[in-house]
N, C-alpha and C. Protein backbone atom coordinates (compact mmCIF):
# COMPACT_ATOMS: atom_id res chain seq x y z
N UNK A 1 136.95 -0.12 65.57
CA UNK A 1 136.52 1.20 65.19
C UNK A 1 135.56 1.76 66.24
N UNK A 2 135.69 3.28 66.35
CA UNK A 2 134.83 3.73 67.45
C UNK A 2 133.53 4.12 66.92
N UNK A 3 132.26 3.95 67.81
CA UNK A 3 131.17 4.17 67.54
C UNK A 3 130.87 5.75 66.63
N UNK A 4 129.61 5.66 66.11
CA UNK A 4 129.41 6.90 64.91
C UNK A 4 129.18 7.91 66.57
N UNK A 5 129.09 9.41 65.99
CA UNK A 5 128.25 9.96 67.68
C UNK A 5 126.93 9.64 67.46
N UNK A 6 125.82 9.99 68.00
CA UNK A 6 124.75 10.30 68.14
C UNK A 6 124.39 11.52 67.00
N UNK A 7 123.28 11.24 65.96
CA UNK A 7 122.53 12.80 65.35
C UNK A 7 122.15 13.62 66.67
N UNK A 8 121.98 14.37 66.13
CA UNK A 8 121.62 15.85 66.93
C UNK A 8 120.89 16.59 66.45
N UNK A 9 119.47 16.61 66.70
CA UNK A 9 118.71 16.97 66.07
C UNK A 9 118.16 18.70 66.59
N UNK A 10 118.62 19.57 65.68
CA UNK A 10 118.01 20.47 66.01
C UNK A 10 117.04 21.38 66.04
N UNK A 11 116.51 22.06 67.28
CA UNK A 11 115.17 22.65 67.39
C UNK A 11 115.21 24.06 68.76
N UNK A 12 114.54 25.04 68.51
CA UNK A 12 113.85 25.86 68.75
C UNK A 12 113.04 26.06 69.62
N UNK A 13 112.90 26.54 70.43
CA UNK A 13 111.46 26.62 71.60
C UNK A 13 111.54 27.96 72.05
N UNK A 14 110.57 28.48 72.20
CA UNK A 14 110.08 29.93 73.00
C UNK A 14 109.49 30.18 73.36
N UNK A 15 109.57 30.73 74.98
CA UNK A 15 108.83 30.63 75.82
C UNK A 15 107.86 32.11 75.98
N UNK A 16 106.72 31.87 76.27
CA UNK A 16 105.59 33.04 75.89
C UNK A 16 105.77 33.40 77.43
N UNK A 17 105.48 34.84 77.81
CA UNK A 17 104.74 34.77 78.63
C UNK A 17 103.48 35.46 79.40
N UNK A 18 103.24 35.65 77.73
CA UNK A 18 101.23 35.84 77.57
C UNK A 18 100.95 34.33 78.17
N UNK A 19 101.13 33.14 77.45
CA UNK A 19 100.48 31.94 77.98
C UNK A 19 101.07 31.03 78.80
N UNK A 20 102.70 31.66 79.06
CA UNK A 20 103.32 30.41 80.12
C UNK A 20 103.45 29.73 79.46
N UNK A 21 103.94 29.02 78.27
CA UNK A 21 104.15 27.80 77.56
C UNK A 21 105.06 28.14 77.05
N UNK A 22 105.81 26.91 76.80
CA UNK A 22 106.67 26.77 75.67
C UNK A 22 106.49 26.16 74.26
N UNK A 23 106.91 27.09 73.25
CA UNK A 23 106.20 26.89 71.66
C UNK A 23 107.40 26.20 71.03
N UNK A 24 107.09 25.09 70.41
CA UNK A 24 108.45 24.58 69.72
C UNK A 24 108.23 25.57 68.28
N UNK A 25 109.09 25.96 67.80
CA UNK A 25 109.31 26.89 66.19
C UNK A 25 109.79 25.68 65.18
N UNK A 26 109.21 26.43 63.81
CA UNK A 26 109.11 25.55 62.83
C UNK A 26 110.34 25.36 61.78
N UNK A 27 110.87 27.18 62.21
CA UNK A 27 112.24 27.00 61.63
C UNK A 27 113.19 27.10 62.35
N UNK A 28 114.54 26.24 61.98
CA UNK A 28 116.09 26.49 63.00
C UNK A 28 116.97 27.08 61.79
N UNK A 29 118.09 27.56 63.11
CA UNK A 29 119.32 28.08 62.06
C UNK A 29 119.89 26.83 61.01
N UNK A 30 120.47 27.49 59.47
CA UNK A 30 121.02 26.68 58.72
C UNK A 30 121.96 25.55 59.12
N UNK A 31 121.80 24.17 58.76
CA UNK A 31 122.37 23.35 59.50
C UNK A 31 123.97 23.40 59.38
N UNK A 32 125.03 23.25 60.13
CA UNK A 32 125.95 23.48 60.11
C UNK A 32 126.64 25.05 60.91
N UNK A 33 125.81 25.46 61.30
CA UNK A 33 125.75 27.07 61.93
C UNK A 33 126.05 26.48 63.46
N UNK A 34 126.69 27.32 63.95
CA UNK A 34 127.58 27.22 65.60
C UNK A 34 127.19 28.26 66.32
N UNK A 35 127.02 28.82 67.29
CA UNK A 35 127.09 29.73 68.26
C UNK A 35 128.03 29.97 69.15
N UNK A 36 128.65 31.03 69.26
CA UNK A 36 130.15 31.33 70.79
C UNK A 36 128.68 31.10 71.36
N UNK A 37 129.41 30.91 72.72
CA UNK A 37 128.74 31.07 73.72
C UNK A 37 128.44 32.98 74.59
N UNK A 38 128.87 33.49 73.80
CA UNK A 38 128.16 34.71 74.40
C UNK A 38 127.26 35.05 73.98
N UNK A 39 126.53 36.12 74.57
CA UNK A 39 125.07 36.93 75.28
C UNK A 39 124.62 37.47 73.71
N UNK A 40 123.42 37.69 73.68
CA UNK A 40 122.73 37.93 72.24
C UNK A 40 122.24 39.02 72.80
N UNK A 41 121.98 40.04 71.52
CA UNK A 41 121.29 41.71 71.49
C UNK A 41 119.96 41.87 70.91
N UNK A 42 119.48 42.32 71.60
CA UNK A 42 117.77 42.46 71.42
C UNK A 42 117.69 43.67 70.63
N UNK A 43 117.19 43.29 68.94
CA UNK A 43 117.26 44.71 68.45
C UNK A 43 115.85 44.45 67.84
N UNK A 44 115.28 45.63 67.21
CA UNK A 44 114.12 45.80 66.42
C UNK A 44 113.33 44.24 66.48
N UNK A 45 113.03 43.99 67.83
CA UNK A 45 112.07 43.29 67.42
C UNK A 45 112.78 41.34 67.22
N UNK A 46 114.03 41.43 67.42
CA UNK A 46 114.85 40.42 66.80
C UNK A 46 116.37 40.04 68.23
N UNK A 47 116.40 38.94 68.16
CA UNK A 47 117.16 38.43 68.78
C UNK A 47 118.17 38.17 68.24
N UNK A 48 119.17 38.57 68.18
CA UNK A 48 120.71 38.45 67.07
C UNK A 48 122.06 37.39 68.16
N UNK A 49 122.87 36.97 67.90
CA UNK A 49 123.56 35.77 68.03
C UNK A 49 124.97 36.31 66.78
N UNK A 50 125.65 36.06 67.60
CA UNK A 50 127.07 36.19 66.40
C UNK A 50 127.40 34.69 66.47
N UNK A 51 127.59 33.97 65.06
CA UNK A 51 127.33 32.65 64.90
C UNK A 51 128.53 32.50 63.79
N UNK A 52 128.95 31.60 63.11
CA UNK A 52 129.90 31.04 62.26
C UNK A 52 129.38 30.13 61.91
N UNK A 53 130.10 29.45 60.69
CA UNK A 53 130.42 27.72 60.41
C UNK A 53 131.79 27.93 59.63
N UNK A 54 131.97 26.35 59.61
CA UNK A 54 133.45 26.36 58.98
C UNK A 54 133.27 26.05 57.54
N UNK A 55 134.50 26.49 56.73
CA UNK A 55 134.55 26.27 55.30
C UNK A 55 135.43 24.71 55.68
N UNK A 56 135.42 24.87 54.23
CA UNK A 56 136.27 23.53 53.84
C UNK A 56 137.93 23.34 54.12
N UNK A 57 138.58 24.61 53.81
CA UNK A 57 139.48 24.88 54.35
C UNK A 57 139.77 25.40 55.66
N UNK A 58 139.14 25.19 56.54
CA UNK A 58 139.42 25.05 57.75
C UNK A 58 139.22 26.64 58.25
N UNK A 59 138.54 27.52 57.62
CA UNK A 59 138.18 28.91 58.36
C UNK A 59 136.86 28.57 58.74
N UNK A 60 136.94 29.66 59.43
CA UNK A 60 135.25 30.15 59.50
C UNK A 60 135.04 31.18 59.53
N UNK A 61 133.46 31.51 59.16
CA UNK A 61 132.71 32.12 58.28
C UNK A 61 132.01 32.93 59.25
N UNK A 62 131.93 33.69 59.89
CA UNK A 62 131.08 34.47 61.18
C UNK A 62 130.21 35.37 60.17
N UNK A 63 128.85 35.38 60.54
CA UNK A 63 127.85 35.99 60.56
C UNK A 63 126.73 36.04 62.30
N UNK A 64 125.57 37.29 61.41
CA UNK A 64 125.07 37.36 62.72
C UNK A 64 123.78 36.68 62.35
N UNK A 65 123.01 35.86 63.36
CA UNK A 65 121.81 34.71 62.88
C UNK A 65 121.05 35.57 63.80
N UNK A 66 119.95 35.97 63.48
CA UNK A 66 119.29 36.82 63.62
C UNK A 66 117.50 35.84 63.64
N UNK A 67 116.93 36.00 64.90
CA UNK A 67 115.65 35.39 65.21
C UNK A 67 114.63 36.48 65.27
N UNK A 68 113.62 36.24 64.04
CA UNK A 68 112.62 37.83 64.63
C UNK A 68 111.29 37.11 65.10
N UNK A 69 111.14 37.74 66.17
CA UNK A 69 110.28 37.15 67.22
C UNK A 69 108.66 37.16 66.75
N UNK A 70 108.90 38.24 65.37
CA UNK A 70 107.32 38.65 65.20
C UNK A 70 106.88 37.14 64.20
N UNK A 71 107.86 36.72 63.29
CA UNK A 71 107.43 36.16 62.21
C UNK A 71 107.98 34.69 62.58
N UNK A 72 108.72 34.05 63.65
CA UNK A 72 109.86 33.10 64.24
C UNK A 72 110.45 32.64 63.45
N UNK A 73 111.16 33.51 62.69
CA UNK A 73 112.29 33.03 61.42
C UNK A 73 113.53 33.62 61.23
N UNK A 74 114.70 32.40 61.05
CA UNK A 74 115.55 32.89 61.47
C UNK A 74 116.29 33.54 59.95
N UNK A 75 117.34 34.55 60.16
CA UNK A 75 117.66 35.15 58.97
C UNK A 75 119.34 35.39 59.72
N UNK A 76 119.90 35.67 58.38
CA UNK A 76 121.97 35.83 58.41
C UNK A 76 121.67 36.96 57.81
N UNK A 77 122.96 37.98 58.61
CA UNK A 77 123.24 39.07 58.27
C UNK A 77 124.60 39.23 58.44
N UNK A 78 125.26 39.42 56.92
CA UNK A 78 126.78 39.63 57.49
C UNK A 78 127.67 40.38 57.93
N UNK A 79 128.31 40.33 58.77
CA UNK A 79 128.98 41.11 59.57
C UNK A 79 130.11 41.72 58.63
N UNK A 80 130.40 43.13 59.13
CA UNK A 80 131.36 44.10 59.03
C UNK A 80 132.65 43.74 58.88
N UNK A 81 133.91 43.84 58.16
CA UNK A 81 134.79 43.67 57.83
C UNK A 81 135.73 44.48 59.40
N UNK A 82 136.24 43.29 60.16
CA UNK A 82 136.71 43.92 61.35
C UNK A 82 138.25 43.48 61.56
N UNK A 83 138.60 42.95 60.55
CA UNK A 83 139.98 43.18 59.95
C UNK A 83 141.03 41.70 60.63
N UNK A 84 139.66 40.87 61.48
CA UNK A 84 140.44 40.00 61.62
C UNK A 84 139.39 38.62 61.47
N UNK A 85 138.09 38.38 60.40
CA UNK A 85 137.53 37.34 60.41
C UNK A 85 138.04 36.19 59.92
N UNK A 86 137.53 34.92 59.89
CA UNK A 86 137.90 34.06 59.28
C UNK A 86 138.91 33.18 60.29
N UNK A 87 139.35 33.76 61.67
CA UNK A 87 140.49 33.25 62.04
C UNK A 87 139.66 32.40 63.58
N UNK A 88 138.72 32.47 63.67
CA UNK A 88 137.76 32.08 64.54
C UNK A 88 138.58 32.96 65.50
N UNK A 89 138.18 33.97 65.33
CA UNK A 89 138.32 35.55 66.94
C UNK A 89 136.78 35.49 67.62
N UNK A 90 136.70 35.24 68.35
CA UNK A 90 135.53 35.86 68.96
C UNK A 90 134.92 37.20 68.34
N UNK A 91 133.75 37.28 68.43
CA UNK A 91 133.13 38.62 67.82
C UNK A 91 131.94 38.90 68.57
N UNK A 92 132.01 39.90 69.29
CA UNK A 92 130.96 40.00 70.47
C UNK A 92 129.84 41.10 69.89
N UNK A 93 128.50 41.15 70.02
CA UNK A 93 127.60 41.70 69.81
C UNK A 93 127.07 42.62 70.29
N UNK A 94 126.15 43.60 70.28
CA UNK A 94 125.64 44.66 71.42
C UNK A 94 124.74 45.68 70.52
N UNK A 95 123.88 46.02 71.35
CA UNK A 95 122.69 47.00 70.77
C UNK A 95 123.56 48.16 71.08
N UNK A 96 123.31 49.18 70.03
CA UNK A 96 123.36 50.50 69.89
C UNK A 96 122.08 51.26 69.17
N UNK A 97 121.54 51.83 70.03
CA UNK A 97 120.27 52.08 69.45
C UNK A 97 119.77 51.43 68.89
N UNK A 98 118.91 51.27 67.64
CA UNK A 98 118.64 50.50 67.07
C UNK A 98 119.15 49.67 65.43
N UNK A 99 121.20 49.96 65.61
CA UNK A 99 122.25 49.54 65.51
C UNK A 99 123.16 48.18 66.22
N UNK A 100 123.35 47.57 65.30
CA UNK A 100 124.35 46.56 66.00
C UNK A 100 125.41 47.12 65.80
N UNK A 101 126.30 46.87 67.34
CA UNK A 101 127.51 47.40 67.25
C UNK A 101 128.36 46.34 67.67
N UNK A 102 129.51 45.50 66.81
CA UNK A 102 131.03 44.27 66.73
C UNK A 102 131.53 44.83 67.30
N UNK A 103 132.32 43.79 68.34
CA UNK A 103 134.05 43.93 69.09
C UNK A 103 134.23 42.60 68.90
N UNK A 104 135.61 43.01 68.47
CA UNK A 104 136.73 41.76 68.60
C UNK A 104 137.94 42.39 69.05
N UNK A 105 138.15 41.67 70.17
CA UNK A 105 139.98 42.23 70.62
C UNK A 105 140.57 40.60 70.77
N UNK A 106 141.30 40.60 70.74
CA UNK A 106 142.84 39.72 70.26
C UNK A 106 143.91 40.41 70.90
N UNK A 107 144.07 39.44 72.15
CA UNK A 107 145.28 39.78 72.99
C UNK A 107 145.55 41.31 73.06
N UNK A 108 146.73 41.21 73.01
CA UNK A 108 147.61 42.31 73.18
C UNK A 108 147.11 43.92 71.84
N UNK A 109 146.80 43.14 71.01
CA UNK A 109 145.94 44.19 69.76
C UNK A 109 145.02 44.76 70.23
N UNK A 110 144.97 46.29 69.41
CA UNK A 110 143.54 47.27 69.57
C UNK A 110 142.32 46.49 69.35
N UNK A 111 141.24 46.86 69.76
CA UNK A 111 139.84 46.87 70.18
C UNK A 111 139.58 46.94 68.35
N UNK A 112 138.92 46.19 67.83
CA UNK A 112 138.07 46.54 66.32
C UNK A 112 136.81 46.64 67.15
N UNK A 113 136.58 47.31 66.74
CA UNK A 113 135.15 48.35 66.82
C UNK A 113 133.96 47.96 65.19
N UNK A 114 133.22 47.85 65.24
CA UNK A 114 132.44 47.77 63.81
C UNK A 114 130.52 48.25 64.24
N UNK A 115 130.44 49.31 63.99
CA UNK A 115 129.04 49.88 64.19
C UNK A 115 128.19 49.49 62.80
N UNK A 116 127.01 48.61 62.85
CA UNK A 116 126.50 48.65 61.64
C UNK A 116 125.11 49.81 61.95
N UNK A 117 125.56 51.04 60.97
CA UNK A 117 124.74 52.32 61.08
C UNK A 117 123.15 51.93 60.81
N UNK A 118 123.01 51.17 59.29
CA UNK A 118 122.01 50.72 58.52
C UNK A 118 121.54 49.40 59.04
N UNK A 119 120.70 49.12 59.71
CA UNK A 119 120.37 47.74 59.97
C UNK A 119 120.74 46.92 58.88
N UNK A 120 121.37 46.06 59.03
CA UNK A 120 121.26 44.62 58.21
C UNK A 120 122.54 44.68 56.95
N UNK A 121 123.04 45.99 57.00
CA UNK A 121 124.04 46.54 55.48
C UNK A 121 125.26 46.06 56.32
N UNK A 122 126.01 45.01 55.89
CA UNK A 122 127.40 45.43 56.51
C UNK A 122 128.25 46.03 56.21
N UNK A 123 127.82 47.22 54.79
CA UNK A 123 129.24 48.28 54.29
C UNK A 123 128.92 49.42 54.90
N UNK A 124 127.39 49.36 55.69
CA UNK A 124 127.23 50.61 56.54
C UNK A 124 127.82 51.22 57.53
């Protein structure tokens, strides 16, 4: 039988640079939470991340994990109905004013577009 992996313990750090240091934070995202590897949007104050985990049946669950820098706690906000979740599509992020604005394109298919007007509402 092959070895268990290694735990993976996760943690947080942010770097000031009023003092040049790095602060370890007290809270992390919910365990089981993933990150794409793309670029995060600096909105109100908050560092946002389009993030997932998987269900049991083998989807996943995309939301946006959201870090606010004032209070260092992290919070989920769910994303906009963009007509193709659940299928692990990429879902890319971006400031619009002080709006998050979703893309997901899928090959050869139109551009979903998803503007959330209302901070934090995703029927907005």
């Amino acid at each position: 039988m092959g070895e268990s992996p290694p735990e993976v313990e996760d943690r947080v750090e942010v770097y000031s640079l009023a003092t040049g240091e790095w602060k370890m934070l007290t809270t992390v995202p919910p365990t089981g939470t993933e990150f794409y590897g793309h670029p995060y949007s600096f909105i109100n104050g908050a560092l946002h991340w389009v993030a997932f985990r998987r269900t049991k049946d083998n989807m996943f669950l995309e939301f946006v994990s959201v870090l606010n820098l004032e209070d260092e706690v992290f919070r989920k906000i769910a994303l906009p109905k963009l007509g193709m979740n659940g299928n692990k599509l990429p879902t890319f992020i971006s400031a619009y004013g002080n709006s998050l604005a979703l893309f997901q394109k899928v090959s050869m298919d139109p551009l979903s577009i998803g503007l959330m007007e209302e901070y934090g509402n995703a029927s907005s």
